[in-house]
N, C-alpha and C. Protein backbone atom coordinates (compact mmCIF):
# COMPACT_ATOMS: atom_id res chain seq x y z
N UNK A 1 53.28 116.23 96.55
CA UNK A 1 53.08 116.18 97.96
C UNK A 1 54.24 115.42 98.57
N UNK A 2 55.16 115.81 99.77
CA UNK A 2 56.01 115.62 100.12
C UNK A 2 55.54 114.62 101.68
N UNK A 3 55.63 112.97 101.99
CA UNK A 3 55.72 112.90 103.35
C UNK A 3 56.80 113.14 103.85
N UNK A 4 56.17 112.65 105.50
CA UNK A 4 57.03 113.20 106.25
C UNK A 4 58.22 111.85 106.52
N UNK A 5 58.74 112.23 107.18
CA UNK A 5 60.35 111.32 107.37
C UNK A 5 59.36 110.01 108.01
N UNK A 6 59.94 108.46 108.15
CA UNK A 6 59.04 107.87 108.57
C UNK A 6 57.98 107.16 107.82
N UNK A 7 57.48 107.93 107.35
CA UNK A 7 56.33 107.74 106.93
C UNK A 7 56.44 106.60 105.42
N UNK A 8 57.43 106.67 104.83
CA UNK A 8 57.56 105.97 103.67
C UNK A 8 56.99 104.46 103.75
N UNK A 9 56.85 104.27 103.08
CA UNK A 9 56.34 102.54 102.41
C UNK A 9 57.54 101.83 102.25
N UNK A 10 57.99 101.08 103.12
CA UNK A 10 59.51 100.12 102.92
C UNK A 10 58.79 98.70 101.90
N UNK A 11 59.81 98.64 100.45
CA UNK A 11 59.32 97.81 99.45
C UNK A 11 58.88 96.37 100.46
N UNK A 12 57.98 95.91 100.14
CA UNK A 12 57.39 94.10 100.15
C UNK A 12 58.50 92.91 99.45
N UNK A 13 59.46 92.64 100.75
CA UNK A 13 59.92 90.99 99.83
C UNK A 13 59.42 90.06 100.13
N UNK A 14 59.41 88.37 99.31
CA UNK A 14 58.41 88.13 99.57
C UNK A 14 59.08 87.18 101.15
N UNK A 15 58.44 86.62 101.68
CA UNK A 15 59.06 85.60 103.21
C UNK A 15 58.95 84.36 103.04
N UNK A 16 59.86 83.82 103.38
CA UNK A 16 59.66 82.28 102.71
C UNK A 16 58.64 81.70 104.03
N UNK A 17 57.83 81.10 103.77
CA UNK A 17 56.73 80.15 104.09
C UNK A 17 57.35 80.03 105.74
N UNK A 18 56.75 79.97 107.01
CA UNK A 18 57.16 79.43 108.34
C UNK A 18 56.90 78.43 108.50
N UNK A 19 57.42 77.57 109.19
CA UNK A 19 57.34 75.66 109.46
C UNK A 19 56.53 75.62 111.00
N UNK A 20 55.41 75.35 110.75
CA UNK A 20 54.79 75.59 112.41
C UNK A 20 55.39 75.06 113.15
N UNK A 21 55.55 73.55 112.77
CA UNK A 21 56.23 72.57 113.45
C UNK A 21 57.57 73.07 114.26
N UNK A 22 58.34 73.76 113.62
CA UNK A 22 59.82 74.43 114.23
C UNK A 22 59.08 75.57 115.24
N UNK A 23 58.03 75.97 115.18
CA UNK A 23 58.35 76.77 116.66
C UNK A 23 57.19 76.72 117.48
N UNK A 24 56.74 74.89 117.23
CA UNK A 24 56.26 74.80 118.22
C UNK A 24 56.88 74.68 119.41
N UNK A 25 56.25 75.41 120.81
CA UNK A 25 57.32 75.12 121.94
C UNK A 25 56.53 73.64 122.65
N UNK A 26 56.98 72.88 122.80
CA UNK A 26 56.63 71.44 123.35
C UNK A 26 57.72 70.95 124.35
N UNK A 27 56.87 70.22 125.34
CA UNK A 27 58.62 69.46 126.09
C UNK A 27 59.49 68.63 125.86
N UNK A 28 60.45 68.75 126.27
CA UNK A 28 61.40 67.61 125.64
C UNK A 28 60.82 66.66 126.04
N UNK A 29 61.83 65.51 124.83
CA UNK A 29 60.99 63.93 125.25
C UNK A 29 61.56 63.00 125.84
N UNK A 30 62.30 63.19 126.67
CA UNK A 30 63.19 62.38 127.70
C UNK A 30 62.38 62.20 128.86
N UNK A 31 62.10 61.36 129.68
CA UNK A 31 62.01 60.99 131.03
C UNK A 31 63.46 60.75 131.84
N UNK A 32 63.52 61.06 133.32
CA UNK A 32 64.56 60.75 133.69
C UNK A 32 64.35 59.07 134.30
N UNK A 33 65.16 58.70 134.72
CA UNK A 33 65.08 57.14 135.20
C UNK A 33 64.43 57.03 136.40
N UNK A 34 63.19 56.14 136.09
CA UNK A 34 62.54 56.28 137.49
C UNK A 34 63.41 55.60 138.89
N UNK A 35 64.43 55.68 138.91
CA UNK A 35 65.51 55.83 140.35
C UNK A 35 65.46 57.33 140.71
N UNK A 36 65.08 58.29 140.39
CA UNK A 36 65.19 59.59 140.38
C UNK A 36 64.40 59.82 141.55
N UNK A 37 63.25 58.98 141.55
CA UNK A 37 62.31 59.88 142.80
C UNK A 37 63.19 58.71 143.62
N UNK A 38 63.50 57.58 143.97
CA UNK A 38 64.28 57.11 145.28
C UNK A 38 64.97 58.19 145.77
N UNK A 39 65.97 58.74 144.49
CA UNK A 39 67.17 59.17 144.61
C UNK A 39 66.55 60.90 145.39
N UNK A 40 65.71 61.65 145.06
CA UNK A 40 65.34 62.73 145.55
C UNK A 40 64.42 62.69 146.75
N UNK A 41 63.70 61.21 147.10
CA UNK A 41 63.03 60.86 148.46
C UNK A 41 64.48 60.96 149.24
N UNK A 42 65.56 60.33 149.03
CA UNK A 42 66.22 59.82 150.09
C UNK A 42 67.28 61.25 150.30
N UNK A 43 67.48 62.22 148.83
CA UNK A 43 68.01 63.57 149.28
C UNK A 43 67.35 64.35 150.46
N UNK A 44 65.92 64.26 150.17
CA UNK A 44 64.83 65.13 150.94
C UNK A 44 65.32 64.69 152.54
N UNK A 45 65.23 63.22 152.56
CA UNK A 45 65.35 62.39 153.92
C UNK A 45 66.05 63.08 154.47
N UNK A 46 67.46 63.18 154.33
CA UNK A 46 68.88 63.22 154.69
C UNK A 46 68.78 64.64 155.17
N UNK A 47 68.43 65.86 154.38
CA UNK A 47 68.36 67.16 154.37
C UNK A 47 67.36 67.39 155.62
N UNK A 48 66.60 66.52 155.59
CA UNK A 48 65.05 66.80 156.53
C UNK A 48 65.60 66.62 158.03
N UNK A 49 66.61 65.39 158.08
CA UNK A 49 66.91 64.64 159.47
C UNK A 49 68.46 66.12 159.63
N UNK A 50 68.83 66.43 159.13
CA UNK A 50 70.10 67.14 159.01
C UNK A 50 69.43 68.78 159.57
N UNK A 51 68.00 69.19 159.03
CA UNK A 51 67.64 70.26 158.89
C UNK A 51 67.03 70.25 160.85
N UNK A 52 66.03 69.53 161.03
CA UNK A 52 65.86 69.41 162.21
C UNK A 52 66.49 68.91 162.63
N UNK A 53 67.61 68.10 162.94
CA UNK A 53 68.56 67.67 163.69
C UNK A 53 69.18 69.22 164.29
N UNK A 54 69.62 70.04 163.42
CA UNK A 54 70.49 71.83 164.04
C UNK A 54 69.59 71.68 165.01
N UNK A 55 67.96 71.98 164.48
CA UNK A 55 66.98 73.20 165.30
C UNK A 55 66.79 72.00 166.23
N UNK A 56 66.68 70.57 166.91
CA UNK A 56 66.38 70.00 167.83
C UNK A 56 67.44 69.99 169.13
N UNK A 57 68.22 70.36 168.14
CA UNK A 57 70.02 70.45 169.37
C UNK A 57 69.76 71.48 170.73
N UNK A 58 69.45 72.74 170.25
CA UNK A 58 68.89 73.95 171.14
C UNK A 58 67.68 73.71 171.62
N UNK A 59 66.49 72.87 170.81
CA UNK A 59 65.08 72.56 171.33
C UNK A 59 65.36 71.76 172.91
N UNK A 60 66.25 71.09 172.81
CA UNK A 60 66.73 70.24 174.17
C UNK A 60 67.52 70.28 175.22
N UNK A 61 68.61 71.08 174.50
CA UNK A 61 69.42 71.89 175.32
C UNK A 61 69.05 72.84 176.50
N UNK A 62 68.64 73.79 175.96
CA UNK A 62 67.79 74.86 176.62
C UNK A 62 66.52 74.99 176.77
N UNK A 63 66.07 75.27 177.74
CA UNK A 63 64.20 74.89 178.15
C UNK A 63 63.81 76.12 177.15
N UNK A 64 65.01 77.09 177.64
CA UNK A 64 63.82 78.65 177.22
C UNK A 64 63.55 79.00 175.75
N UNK A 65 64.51 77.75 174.78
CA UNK A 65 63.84 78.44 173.60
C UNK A 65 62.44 77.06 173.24
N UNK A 66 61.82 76.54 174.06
CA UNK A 66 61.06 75.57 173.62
C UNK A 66 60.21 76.17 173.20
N UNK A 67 59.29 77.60 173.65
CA UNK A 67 58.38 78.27 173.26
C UNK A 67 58.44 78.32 171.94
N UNK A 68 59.10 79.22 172.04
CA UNK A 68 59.03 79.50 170.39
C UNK A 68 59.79 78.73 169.01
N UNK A 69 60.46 77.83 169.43
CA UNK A 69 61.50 76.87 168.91
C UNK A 69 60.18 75.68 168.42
N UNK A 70 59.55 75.42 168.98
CA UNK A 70 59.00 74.44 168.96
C UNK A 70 57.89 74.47 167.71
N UNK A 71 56.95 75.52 167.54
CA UNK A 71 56.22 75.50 166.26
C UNK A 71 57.15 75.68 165.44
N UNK A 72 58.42 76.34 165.32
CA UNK A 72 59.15 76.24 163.88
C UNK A 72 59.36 75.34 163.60
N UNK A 73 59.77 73.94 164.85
CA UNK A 73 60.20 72.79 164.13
C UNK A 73 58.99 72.09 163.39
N UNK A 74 57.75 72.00 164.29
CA UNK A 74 56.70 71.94 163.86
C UNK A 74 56.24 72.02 162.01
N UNK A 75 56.50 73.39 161.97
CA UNK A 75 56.19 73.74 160.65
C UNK A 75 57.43 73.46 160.16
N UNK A 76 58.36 73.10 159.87
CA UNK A 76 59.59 72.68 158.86
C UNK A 76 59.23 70.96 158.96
N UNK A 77 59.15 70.74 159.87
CA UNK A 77 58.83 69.03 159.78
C UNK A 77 57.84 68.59 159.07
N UNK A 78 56.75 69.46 158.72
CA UNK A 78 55.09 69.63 157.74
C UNK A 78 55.66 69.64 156.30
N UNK A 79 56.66 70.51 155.82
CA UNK A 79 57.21 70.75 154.94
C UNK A 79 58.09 69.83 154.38
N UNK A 80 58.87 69.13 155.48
CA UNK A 80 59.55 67.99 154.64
C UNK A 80 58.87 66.95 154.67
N UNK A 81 57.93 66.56 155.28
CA UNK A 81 57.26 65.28 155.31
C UNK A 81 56.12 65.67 153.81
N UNK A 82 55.44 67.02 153.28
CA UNK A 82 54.72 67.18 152.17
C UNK A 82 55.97 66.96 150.93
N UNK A 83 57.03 67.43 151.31
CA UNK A 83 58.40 67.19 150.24
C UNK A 83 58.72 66.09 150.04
N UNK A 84 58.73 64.89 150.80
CA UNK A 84 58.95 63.27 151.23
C UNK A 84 57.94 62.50 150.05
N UNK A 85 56.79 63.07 150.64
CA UNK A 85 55.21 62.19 150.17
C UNK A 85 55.46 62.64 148.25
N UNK A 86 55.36 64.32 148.36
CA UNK A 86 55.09 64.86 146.71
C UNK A 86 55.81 64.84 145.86
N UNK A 87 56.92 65.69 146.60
CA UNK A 87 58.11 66.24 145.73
C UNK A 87 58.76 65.72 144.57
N UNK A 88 59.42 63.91 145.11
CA UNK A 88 59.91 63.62 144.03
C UNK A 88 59.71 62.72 142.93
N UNK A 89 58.22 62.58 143.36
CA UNK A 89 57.33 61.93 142.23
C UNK A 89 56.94 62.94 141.13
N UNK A 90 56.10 64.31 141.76
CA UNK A 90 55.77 64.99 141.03
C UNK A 90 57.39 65.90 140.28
N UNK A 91 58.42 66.02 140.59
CA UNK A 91 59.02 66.23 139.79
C UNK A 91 59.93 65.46 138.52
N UNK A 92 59.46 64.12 138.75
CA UNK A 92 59.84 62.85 137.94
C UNK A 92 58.58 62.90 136.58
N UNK A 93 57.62 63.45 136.89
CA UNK A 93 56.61 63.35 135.87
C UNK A 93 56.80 64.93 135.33
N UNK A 94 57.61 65.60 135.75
CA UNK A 94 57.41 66.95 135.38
C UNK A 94 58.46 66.83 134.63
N UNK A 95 59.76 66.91 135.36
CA UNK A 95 61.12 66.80 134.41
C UNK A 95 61.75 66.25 132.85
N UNK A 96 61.85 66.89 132.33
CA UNK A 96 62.23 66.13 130.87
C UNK A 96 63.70 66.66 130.44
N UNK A 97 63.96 65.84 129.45
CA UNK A 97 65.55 65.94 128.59
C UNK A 97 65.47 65.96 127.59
N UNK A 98 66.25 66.70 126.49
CA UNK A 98 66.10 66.29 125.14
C UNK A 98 67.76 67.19 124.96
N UNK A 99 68.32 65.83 124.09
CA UNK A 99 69.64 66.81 123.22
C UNK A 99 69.78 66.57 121.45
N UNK A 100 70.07 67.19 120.74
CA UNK A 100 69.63 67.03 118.95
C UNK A 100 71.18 67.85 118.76
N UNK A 101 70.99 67.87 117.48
CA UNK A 101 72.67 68.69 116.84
C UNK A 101 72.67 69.47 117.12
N UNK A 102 71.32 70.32 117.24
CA UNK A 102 71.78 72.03 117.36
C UNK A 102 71.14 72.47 118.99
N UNK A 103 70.92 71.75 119.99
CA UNK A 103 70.45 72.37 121.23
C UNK A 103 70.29 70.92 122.20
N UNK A 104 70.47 71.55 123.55
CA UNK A 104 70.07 70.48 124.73
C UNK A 104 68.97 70.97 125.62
N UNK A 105 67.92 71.01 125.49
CA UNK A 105 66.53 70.83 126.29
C UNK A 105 66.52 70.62 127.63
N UNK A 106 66.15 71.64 128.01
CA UNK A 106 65.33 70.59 129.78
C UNK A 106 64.14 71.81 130.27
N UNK A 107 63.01 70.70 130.83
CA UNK A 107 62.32 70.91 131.68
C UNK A 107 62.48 70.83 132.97
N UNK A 108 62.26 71.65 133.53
CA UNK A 108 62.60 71.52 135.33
C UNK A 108 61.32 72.28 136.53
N UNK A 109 61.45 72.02 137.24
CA UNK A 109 60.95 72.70 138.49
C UNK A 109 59.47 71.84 139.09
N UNK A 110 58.98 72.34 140.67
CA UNK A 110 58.30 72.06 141.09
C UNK A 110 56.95 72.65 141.02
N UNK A 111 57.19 73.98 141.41
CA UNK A 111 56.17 74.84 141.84
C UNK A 111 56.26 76.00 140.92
N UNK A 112 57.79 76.52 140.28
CA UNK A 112 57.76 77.23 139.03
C UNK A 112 58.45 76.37 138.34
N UNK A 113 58.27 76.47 136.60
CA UNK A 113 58.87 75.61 135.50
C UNK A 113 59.67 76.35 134.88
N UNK A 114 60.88 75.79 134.69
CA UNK A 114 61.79 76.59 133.37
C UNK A 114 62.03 75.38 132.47
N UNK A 115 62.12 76.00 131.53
CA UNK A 115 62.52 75.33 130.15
C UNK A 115 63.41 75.88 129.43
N UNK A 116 64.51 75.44 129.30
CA UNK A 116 65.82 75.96 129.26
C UNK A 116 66.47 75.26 127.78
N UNK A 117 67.26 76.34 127.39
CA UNK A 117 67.48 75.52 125.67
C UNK A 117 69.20 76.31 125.69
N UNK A 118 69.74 75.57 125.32
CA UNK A 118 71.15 76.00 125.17
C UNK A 118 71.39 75.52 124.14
N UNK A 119 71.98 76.03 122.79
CA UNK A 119 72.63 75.88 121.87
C UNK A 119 73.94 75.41 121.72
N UNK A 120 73.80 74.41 120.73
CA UNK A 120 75.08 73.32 121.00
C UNK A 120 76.44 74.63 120.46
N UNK A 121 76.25 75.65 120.32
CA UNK A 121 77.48 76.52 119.86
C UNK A 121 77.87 77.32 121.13
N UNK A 122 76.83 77.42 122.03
CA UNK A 122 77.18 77.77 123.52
C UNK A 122 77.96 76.72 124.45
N UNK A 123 78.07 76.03 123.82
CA UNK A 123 78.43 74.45 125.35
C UNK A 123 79.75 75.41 125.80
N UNK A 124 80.17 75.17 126.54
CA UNK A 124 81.92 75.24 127.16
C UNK A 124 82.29 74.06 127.81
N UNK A 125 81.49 73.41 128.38
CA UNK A 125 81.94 72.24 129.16
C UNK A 125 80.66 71.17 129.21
N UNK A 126 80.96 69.91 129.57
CA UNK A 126 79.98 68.92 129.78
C UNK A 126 80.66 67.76 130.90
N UNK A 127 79.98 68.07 131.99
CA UNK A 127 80.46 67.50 133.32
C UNK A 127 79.69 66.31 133.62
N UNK A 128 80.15 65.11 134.17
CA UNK A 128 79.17 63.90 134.66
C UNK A 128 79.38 64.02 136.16
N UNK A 129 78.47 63.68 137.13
CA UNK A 129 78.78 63.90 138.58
C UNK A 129 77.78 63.16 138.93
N UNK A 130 78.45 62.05 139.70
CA UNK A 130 77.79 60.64 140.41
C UNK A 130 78.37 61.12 142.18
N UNK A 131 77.43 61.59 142.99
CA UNK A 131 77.22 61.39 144.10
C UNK A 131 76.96 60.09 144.68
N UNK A 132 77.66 60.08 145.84
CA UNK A 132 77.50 58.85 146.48
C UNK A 132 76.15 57.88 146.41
N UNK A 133 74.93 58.47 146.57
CA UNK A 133 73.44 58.09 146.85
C UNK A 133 73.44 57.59 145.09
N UNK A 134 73.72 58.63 143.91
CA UNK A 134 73.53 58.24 143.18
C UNK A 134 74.49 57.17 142.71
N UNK A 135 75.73 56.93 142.82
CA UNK A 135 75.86 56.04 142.45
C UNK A 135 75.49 54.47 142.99
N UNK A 136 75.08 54.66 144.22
CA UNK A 136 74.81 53.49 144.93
C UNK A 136 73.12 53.03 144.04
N UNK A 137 72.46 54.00 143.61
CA UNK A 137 71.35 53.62 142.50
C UNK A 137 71.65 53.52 141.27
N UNK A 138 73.18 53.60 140.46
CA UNK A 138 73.18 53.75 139.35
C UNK A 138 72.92 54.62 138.62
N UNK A 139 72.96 56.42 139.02
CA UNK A 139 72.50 57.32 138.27
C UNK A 139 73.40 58.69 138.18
N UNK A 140 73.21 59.65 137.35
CA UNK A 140 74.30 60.30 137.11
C UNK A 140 73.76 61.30 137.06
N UNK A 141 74.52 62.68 136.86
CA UNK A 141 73.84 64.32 136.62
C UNK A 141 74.92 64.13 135.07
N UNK A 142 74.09 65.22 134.46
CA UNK A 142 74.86 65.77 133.18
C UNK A 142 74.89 67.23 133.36
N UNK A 143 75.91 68.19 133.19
CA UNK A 143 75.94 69.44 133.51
C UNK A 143 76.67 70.20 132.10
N UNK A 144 75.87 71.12 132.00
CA UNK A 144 76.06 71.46 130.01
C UNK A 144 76.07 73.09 131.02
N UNK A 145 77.65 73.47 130.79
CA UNK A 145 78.07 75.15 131.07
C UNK A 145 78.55 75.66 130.22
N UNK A 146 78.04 77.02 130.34
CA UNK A 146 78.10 77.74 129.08
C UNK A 146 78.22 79.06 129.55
N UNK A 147 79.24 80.01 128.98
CA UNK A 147 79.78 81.45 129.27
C UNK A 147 78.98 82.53 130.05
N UNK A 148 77.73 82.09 130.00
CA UNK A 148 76.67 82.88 130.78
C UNK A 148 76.43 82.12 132.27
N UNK A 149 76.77 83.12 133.42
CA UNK A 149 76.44 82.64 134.72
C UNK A 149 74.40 81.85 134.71
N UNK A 150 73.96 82.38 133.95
CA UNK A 150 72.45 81.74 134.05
C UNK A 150 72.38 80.78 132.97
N UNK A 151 73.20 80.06 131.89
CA UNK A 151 72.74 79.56 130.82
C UNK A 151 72.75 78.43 130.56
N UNK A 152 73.50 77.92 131.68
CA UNK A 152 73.66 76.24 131.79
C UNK A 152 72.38 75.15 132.18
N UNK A 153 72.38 74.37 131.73
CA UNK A 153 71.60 72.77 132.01
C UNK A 153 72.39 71.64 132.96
N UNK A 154 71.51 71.60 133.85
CA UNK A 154 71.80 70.34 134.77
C UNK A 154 70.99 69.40 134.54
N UNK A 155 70.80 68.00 133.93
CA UNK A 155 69.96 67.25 133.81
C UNK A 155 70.57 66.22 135.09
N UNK A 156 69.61 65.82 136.20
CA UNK A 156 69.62 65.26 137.31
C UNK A 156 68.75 63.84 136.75
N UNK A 157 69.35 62.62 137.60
CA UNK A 157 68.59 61.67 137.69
C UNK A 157 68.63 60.91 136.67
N UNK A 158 69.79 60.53 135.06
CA UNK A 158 69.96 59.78 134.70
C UNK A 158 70.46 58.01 134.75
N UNK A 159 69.99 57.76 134.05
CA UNK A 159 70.97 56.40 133.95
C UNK A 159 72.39 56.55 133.95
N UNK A 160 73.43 56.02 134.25
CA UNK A 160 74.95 56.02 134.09
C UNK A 160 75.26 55.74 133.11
N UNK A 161 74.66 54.84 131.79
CA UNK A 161 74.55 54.35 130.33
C UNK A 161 74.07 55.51 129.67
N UNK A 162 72.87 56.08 129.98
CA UNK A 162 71.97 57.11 129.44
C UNK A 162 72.96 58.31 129.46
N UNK A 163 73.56 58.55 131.01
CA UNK A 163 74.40 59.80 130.97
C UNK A 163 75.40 59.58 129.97
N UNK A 164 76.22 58.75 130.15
CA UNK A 164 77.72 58.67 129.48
C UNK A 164 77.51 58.88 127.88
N UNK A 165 76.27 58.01 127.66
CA UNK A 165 76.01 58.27 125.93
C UNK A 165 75.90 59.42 125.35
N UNK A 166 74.71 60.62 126.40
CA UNK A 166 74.60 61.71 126.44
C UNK A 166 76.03 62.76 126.39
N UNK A 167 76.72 62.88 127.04
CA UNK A 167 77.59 63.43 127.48
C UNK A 167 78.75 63.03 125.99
N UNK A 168 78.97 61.50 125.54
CA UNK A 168 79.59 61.22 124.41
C UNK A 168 79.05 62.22 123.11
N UNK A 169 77.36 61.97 122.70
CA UNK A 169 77.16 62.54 121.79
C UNK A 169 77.32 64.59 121.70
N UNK A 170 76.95 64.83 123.00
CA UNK A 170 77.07 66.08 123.02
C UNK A 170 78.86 66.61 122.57
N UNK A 171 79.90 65.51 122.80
CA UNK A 171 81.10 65.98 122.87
C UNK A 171 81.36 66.34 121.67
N UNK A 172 81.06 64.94 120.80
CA UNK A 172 81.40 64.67 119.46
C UNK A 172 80.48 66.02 118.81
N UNK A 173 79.46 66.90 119.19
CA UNK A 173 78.81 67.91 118.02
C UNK A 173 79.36 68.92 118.83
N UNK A 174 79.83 69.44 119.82
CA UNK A 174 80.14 70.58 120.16
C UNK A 174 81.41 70.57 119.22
N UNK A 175 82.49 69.48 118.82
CA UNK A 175 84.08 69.57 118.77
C UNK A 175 83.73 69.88 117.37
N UNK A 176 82.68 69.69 116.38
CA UNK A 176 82.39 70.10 114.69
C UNK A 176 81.59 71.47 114.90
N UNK A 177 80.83 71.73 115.58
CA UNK A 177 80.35 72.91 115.88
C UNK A 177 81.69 74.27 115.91
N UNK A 178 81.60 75.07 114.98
CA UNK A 178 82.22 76.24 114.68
C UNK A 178 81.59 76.92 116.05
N UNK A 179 82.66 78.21 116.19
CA UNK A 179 82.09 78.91 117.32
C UNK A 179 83.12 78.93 118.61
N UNK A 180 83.05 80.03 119.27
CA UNK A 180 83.75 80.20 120.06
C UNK A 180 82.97 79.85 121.81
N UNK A 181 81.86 79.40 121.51
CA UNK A 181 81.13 78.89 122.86
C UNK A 181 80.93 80.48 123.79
N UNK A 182 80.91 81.26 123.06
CA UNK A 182 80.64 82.77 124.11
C UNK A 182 79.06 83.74 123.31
């Protein structure tokens, strides 16, 4: 009896044993520095007074757009004052970091979460960037880019000790890391 194409029995090798532990997905275990929610209250601030500051210019200027000018500011002012109160607490308890030999970790977001893993054979670059606000708190961004327009890590809201160490160890395993970073 002849089967059909397909159909064959591909031989049984055997699989070596799986490590649960390796794929469990869990969050990284970094916290960022609690200066982070100052540092994202006082972004929100700035953006909030900057954002209604445009739309109040015309609210005063001209009578005739008060009608309808006026609940928008309304509702954007609701929005940054719930962004003020929530935002950057609840993203201080949300946010995490983690970097090891072979990958750099992060948790992010507010309202949607990504969890983002880049492989230390992907890095291309590792950027530190202290904004004014942050440095006046002592805190730093770490920015891990990599050949893919979507594949990079921004870890926001470090220590300046925490960053620089970070940013050191990542240098030293990308430069032994084989690989062309693409």
């Amino acid at each position: 009896m002849t089967e059909s194409p397909g159909t064959e029995q591909a031989a049984e090798t055997p699989q070596p044993p799986i490590d649960a532990e390796l794929l469990r997905i869990r969050s990284p275990r970094h916290r960022l520095d609690p200066k982070f929610i100052v540092w994202r209250t006082l972004n929100t601030l700035f953006w909030g007074i900057g954002t209604l500051g445009v739309l109040l210019f015309p609210y005063f200027m001209w009578e005739s757009t008060n009608r309808w000018l006026g609940p928008i500011i309304w509702v954007i002012a609701g929005i940054y004052v719930v962004n003020l109160l929530f935002m950057p607490t609840y993203r201080y308890f949300v946010h995490r970091w983690e970097t090891s030999d072979e990958a750099v970790y992060s948790l992010t977001g507010w309202i949607t979460r990504e969890w983002r893993i880049v492989p230390i054979s992907r890095i291309q670059s590792i950027d530190t960037v202290k904004g004014p606000v942050q440095q006046l708190l002592g805190l730093a961004t770490v920015k891990v880019t990599t050949a893919s327009g979507e594949g990079g890590i921004t870890i926001e809201g470090l220590s300046v000790a925490v960053a620089e160490e970070t940013v050191r160890h990542l240098n030293e395993i990308t430069q032994v890391t084989p690989g062309d970073a693409t």
